[in-house]
PDB file of N, CA and C in Angstrom:
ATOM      1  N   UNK A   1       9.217  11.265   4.084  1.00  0.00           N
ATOM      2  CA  UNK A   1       8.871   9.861   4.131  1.00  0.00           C
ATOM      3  C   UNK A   1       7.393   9.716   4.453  1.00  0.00           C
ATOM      4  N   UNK A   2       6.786   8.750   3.653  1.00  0.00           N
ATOM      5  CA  UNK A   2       5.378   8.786   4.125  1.00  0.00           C
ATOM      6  C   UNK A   2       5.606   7.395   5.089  1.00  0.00           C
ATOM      7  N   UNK A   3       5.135   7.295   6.285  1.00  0.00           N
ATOM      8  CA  UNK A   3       4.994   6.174   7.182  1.00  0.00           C
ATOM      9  C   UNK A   3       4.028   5.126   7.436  1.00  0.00           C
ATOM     10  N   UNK A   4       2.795   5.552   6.958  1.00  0.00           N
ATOM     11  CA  UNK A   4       1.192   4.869   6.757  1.00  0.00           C
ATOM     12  C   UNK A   4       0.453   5.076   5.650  1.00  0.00           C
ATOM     13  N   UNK A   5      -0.140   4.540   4.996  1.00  0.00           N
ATOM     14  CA  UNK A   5      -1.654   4.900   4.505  1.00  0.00           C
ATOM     15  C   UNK A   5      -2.711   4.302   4.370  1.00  0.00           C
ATOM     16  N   UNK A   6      -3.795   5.380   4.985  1.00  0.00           N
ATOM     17  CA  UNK A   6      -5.241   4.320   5.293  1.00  0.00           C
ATOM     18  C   UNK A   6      -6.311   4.762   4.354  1.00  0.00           C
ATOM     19  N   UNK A   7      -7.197   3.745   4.077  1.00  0.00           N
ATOM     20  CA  UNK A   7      -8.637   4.051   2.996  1.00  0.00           C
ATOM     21  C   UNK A   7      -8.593   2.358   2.436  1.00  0.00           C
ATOM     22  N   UNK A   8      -9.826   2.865   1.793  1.00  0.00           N
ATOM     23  CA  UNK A   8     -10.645   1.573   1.435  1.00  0.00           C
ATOM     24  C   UNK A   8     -10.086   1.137   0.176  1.00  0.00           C
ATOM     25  N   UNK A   9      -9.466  -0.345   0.464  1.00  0.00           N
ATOM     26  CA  UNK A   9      -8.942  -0.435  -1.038  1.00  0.00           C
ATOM     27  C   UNK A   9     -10.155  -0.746  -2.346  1.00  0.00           C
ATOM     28  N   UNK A  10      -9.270  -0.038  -3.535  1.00  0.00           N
ATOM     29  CA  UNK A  10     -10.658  -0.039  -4.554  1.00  0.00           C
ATOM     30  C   UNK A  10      -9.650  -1.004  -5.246  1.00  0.00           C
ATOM     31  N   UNK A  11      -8.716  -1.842  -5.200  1.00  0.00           N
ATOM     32  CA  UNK A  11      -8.706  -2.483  -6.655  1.00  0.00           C
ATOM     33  C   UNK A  11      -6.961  -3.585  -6.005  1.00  0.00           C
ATOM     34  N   UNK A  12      -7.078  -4.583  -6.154  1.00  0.00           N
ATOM     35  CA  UNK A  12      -6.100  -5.413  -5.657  1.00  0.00           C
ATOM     36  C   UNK A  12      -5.254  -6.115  -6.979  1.00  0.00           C
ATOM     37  N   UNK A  13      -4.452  -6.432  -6.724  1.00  0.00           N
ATOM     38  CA  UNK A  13      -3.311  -7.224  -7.733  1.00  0.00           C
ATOM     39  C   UNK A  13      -2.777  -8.435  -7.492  1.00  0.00           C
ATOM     40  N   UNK A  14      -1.691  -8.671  -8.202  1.00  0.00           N
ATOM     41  CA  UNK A  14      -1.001 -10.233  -7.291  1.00  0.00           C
ATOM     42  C   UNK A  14       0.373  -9.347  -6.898  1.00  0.00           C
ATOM     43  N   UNK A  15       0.728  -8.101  -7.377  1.00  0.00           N
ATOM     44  CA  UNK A  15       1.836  -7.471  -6.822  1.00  0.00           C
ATOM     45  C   UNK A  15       1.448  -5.690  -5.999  1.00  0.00           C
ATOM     46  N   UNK A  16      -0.053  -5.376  -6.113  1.00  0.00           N
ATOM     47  CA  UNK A  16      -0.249  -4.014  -5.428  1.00  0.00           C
ATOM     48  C   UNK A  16      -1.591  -3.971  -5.312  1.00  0.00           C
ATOM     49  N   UNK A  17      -1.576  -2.861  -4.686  1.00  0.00           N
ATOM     50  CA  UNK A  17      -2.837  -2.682  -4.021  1.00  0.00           C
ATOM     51  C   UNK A  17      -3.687  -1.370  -4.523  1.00  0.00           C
ATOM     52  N   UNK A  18      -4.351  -0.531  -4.520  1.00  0.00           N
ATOM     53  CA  UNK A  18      -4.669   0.866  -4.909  1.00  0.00           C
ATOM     54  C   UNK A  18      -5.607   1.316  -3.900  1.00  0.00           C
ATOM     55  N   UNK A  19      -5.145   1.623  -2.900  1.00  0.00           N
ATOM     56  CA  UNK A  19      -6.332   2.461  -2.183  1.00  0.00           C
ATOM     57  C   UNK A  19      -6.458   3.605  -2.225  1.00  0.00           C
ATOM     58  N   UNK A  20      -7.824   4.303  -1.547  1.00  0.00           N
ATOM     59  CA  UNK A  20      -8.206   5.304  -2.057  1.00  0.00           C
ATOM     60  C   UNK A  20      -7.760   5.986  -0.708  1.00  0.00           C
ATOM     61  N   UNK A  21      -7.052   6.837  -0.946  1.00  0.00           N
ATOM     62  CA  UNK A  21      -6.419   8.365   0.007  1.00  0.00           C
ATOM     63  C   UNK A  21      -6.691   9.775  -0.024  1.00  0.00           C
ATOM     64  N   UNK A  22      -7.717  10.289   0.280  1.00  0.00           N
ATOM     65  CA  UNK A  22      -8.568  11.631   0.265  1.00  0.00           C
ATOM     66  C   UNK A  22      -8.641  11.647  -1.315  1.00  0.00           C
ATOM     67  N   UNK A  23      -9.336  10.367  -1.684  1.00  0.00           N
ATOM     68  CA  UNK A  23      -9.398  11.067  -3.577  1.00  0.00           C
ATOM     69  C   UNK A  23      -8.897  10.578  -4.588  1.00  0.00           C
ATOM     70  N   UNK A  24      -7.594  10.172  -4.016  1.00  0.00           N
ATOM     71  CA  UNK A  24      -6.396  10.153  -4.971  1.00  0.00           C
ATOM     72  C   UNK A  24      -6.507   8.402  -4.908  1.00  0.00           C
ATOM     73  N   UNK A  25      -6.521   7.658  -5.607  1.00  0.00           N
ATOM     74  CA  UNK A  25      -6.071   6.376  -6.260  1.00  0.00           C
ATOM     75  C   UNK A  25      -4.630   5.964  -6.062  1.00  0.00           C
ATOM     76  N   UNK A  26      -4.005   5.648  -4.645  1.00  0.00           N
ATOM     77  CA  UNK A  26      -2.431   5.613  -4.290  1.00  0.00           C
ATOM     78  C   UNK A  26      -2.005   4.102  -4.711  1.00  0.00           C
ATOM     79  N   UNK A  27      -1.130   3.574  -5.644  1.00  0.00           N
ATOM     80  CA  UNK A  27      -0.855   2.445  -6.129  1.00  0.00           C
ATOM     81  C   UNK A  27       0.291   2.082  -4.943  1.00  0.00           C
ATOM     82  N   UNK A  28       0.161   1.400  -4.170  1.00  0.00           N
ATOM     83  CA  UNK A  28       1.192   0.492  -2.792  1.00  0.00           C
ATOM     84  C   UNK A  28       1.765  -0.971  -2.986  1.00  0.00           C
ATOM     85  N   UNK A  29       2.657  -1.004  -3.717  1.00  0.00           N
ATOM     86  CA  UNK A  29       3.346  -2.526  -3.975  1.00  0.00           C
ATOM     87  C   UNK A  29       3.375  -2.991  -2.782  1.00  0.00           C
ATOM     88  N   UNK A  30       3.031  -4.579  -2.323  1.00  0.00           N
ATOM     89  CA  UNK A  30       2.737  -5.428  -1.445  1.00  0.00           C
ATOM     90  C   UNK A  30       3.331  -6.788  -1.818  1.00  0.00           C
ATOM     91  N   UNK A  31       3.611  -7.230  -0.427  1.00  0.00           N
ATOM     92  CA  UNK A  31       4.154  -8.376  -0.507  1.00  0.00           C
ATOM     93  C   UNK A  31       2.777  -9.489  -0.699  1.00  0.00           C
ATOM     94  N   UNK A  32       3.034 -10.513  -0.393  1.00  0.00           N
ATOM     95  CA  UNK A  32       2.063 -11.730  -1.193  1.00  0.00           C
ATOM     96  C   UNK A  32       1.075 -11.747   0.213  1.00  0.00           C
ATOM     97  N   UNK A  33       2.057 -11.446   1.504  1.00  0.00           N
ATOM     98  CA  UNK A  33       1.679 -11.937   2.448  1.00  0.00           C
ATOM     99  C   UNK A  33       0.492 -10.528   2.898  1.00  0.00           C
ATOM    100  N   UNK A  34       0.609  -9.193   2.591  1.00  0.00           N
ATOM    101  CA  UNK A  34       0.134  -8.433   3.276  1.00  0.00           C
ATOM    102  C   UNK A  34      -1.020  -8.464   1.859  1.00  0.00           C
ATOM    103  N   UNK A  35      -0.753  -8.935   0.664  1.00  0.00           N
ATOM    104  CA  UNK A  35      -1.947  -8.868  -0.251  1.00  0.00           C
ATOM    105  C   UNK A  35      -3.241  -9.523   0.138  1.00  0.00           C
ATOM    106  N   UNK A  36      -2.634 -10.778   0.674  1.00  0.00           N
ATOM    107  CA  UNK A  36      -4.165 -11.858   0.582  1.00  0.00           C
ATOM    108  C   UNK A  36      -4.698 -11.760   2.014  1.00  0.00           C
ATOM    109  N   UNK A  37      -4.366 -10.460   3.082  1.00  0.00           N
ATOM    110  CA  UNK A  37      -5.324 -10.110   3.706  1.00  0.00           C
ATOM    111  C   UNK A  37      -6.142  -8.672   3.103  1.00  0.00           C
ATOM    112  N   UNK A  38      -5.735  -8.220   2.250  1.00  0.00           N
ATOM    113  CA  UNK A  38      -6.729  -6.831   1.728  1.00  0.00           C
ATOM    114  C   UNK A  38      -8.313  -7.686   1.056  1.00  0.00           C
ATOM    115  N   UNK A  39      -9.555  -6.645   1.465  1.00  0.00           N
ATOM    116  CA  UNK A  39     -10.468  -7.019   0.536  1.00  0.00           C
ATOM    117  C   UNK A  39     -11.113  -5.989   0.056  1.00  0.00           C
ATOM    118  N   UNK A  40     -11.456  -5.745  -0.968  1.00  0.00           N
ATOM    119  CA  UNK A  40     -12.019  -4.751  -2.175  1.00  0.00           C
ATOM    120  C   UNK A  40     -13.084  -4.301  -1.122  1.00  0.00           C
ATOM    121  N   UNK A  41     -12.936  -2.719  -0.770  1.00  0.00           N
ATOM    122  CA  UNK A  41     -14.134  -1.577  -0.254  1.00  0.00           C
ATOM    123  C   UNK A  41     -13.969  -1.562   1.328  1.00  0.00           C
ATOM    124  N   UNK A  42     -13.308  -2.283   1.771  1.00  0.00           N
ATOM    125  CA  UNK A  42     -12.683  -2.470   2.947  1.00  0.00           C
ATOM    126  C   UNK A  42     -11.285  -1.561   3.143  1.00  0.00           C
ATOM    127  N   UNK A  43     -11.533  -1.187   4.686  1.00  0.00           N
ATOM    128  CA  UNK A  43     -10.479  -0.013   4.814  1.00  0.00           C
ATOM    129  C   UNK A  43      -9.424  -0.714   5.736  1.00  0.00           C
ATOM    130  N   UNK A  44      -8.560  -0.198   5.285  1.00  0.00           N
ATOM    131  CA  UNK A  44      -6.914  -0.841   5.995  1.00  0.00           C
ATOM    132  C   UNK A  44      -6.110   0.662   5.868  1.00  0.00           C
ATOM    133  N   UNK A  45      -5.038  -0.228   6.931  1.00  0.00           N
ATOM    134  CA  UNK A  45      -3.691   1.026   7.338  1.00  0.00           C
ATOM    135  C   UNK A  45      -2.598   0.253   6.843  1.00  0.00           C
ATOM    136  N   UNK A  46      -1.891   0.259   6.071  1.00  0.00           N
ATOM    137  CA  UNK A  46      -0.626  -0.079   5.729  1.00  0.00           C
ATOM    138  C   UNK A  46       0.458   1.189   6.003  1.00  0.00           C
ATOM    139  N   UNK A  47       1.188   0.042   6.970  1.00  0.00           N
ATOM    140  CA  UNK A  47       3.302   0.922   6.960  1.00  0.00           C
ATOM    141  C   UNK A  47       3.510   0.936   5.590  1.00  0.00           C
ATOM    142  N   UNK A  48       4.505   1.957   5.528  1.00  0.00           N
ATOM    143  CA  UNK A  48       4.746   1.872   4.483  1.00  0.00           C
ATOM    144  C   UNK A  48       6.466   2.589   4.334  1.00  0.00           C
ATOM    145  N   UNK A  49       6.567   2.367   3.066  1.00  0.00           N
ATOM    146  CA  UNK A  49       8.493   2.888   2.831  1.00  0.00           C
ATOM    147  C   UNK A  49       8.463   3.119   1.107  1.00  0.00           C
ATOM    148  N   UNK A  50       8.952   4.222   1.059  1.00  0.00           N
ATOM    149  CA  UNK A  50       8.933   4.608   0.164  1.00  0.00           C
ATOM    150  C   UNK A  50      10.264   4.867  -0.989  1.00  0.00           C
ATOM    151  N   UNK A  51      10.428   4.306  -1.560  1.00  0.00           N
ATOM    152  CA  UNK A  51      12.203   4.748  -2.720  1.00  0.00           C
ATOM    153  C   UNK A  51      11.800   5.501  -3.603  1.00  0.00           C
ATOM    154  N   UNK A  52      12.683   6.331  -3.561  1.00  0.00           N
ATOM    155  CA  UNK A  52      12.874   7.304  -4.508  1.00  0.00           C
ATOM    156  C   UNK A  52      14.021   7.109  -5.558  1.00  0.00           C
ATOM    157  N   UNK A  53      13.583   6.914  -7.282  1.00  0.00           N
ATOM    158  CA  UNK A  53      14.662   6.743  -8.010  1.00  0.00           C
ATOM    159  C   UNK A  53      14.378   7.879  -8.536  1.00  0.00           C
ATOM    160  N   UNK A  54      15.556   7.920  -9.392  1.00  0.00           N
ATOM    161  CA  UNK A  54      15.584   9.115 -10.962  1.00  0.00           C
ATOM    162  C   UNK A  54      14.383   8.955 -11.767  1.00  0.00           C
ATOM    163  N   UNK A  55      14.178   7.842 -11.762  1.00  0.00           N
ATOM    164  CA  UNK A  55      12.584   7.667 -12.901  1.00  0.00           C
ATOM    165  C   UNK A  55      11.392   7.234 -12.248  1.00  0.00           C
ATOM    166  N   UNK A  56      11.510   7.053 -10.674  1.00  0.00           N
ATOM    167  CA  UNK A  56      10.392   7.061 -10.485  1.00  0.00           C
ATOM    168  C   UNK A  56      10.016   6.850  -8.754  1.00  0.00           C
ATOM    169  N   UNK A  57       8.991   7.227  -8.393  1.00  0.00           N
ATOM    170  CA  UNK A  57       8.062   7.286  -6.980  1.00  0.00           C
ATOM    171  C   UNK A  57       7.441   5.684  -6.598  1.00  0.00           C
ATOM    172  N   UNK A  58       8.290   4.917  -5.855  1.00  0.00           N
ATOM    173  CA  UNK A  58       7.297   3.582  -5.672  1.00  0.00           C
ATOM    174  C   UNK A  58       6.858   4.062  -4.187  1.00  0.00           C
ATOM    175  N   UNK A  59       5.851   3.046  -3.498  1.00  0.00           N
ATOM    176  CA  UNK A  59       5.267   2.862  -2.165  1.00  0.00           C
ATOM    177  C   UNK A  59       5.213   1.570  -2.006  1.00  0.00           C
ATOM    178  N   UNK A  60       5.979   1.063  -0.833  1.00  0.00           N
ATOM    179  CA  UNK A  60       5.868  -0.349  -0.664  1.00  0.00           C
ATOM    180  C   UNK A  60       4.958  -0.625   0.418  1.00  0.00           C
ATOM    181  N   UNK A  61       4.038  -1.083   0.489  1.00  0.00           N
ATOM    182  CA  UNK A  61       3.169  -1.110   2.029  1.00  0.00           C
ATOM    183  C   UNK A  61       3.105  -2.813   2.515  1.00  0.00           C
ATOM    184  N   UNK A  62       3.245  -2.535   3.758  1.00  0.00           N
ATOM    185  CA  UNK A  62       3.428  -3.782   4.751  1.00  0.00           C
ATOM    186  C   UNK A  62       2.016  -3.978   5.466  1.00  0.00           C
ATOM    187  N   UNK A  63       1.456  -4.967   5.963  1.00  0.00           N
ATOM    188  CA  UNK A  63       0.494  -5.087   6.652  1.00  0.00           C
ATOM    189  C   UNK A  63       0.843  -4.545   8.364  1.00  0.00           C
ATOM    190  N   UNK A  64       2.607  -4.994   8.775  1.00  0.00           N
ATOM    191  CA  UNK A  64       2.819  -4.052   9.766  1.00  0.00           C
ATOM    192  C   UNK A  64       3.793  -3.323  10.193  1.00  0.00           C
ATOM    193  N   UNK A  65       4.017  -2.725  10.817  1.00  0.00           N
ATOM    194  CA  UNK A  65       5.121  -1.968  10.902  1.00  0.00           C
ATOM    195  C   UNK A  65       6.405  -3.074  11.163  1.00  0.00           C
ATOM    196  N   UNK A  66       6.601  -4.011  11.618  1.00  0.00           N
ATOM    197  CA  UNK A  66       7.297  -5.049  11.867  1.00  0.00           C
ATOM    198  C   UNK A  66       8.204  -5.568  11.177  1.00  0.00           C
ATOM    199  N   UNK A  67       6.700  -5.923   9.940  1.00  0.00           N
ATOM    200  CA  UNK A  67       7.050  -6.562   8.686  1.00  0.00           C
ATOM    201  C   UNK A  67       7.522  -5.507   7.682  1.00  0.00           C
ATOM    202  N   UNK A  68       7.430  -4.340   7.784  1.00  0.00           N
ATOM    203  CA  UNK A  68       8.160  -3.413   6.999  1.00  0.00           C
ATOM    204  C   UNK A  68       9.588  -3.228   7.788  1.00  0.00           C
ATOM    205  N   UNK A  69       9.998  -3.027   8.969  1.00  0.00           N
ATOM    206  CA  UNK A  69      11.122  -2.778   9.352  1.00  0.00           C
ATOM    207  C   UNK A  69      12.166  -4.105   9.035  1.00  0.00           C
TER     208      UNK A  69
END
């Protein structure tokens, strides 16, 4: 389970986020509420929860652990 991830987001959505994580470009689906506090080059920690299907790897990130539980 990944529980957090922090770095500077490079690129925002109306449904995710993409921050940058040692390198890697991590795509974090977000709620509306934890979106319209992110701002482009600015670093944040998002909780996070992760599902695992047959076809695919999502990351859901919360602004807090709270709001993810």
């Amino acid at each position: 389970m990944i529980a957090h991830v922090r770095g500077p987001v490079a690129a925002v959505t109306l449904t995710s986020a993409v921050l940058d994580v040692g390198g890697v470009g991590l795509q974090v689906m977000c709620t509306p509420g934890t979106i319209a506090t992110l701002r482009i080059g600015r670093e944040v920690q998002l909780s996070t929860s992760m599902v695992v299907r047959e076809d695919s790897l999502t990351i859901f990130g919360f602004a807090t652990p709270d709001e993810r539980d």
